[in-house]
Structure formats: C-alpha cells, structure tokens
C-alpha atoms as a PDB file:
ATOM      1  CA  UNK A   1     -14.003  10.712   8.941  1.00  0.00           C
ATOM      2  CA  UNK A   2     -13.755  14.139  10.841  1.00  0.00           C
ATOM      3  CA  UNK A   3      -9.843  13.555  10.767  1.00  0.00           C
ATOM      4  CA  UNK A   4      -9.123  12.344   7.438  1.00  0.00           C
ATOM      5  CA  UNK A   5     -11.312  15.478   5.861  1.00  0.00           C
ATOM      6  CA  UNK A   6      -9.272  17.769   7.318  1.00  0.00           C
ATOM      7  CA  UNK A   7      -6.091  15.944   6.595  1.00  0.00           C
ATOM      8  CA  UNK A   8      -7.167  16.093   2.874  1.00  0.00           C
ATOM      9  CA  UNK A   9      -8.263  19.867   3.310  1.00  0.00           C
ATOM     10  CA  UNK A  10      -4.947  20.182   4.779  1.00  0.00           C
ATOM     11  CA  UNK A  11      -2.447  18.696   2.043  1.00  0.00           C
ATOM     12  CA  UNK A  12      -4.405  20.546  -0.066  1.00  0.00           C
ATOM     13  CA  UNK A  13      -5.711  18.066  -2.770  1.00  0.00           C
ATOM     14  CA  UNK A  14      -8.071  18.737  -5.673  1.00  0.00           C
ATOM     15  CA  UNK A  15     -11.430  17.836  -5.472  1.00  0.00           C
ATOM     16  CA  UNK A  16     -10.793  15.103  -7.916  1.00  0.00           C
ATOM     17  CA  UNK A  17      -8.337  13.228  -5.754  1.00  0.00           C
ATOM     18  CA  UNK A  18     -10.760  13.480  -3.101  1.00  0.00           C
ATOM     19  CA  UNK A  19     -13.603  12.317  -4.817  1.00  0.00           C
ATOM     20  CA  UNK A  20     -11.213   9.412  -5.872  1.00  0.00           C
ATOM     21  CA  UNK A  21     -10.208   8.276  -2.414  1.00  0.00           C
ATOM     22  CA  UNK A  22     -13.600   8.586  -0.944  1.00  0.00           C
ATOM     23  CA  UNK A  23     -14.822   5.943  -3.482  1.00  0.00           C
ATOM     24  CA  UNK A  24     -11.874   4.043  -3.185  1.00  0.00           C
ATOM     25  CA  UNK A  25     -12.244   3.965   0.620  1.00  0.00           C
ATOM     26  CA  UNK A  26     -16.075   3.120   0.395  1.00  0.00           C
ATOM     27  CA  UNK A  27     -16.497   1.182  -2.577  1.00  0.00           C
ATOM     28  CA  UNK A  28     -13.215  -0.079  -3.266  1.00  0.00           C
ATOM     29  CA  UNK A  29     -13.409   1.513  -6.852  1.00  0.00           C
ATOM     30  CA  UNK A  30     -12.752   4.485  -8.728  1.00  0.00           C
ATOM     31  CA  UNK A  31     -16.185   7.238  -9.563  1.00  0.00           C
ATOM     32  CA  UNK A  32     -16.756   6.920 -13.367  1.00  0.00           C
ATOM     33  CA  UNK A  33     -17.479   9.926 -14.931  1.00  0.00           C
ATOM     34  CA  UNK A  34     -20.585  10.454 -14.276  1.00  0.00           C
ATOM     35  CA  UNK A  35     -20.142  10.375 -10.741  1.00  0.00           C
ATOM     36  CA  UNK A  36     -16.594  12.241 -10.978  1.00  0.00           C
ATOM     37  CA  UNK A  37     -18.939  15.109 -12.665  1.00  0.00           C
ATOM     38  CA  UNK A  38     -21.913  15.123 -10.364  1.00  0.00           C
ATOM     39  CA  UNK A  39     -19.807  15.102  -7.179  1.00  0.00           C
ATOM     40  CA  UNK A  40     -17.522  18.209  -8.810  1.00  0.00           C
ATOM     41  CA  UNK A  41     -20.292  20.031  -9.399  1.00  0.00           C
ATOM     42  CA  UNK A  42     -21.055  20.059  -5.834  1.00  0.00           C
ATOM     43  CA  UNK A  43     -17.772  20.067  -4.184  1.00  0.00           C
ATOM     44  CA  UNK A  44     -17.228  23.408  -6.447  1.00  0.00           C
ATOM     45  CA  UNK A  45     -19.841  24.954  -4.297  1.00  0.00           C
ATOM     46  CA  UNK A  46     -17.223  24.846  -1.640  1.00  0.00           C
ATOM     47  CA  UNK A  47     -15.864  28.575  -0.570  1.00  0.00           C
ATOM     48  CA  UNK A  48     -12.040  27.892  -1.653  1.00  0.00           C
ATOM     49  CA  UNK A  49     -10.857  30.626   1.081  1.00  0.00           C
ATOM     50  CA  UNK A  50     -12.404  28.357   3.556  1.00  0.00           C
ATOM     51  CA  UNK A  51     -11.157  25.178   5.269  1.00  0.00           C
ATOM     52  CA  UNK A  52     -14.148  24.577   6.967  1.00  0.00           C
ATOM     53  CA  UNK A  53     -16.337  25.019   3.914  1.00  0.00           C
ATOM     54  CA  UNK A  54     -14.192  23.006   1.989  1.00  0.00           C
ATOM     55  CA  UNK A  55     -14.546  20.252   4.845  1.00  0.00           C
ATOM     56  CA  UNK A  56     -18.012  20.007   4.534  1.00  0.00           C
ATOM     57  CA  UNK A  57     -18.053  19.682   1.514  1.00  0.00           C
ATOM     58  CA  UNK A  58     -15.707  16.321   1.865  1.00  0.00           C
ATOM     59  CA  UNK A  59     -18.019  15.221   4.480  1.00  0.00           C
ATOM     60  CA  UNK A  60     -20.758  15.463   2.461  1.00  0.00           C
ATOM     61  CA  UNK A  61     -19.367  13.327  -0.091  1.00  0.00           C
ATOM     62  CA  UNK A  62     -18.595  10.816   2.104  1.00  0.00           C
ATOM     63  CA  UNK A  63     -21.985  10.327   3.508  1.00  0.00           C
ATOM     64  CA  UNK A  64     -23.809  10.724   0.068  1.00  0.00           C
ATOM     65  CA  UNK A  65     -21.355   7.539  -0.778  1.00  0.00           C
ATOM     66  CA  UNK A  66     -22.572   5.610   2.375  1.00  0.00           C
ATOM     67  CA  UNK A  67     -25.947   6.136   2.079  1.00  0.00           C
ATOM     68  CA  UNK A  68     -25.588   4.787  -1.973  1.00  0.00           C
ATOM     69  CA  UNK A  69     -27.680   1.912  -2.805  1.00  0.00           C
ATOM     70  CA  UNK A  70     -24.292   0.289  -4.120  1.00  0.00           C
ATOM     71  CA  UNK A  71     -22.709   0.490   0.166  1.00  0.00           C
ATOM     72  CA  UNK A  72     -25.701  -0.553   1.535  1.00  0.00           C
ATOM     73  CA  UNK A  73     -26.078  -3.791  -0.522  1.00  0.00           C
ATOM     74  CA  UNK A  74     -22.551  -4.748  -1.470  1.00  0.00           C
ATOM     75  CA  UNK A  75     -20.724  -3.892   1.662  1.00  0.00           C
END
C-alpha cells in the first residue's frame, strides 16, 4: 500500500477522495457519513506541508479499514 499512498499524496487528492478509494478498495463500498466524518477528522491531523505526514496518515486509514470487523468477516 506503501506505493499507492504516495501516488495519492502525489496527485494531490483531498482527503475525501482518499477516504473514498480506500473503502472502495477494501470494502468494495463507499464510507457513509459517519465514517467520511470520523476518518476526516483524523486525516486533518495530517501536517499539509508534509508528504510524509500526509502519508501516514493514508496508511493509517488503510489499516484502521483492514482491521474493521466488516474486512475481517465479509472478505
């Protein structure tokens, strides 16, 4: 997932499209809102001025989503 973070860091998306394709790529659906809000909340924590901070920030994301009760049992 190393590359595809820094990809998205890269083309510069907003934290909403990322949020979006991580639970598209996991769960093979869209974050309600809810989710959309928690994970924002969180990825806004991010230092903007830094990649690498942003990129963490993805990555953590993406393992909070695999380690969901809803990708352990349904996929």
């Amino acid at each position: 997932m190393d590359f595809v973070a820094v990809k998205w860091v890269g083309d510069n998306l907003s934290n909403s499209m990322i949020i979006e394709r991580v639970f598209l790529r996991a769960l093979s659906r869209k974050p309600n809102a809810d989710e959309l809000s928690r994970f924002l909340k969180i990825m806004a924590e991010a230092d903007p001025k830094d990649p690498k901070s942003k990129q963490e920030s993805i990555e953590d994301l993406v393992w909070a989503v695999l380690t969901s009760k809803e990708f352990v049992f349904n996929h």
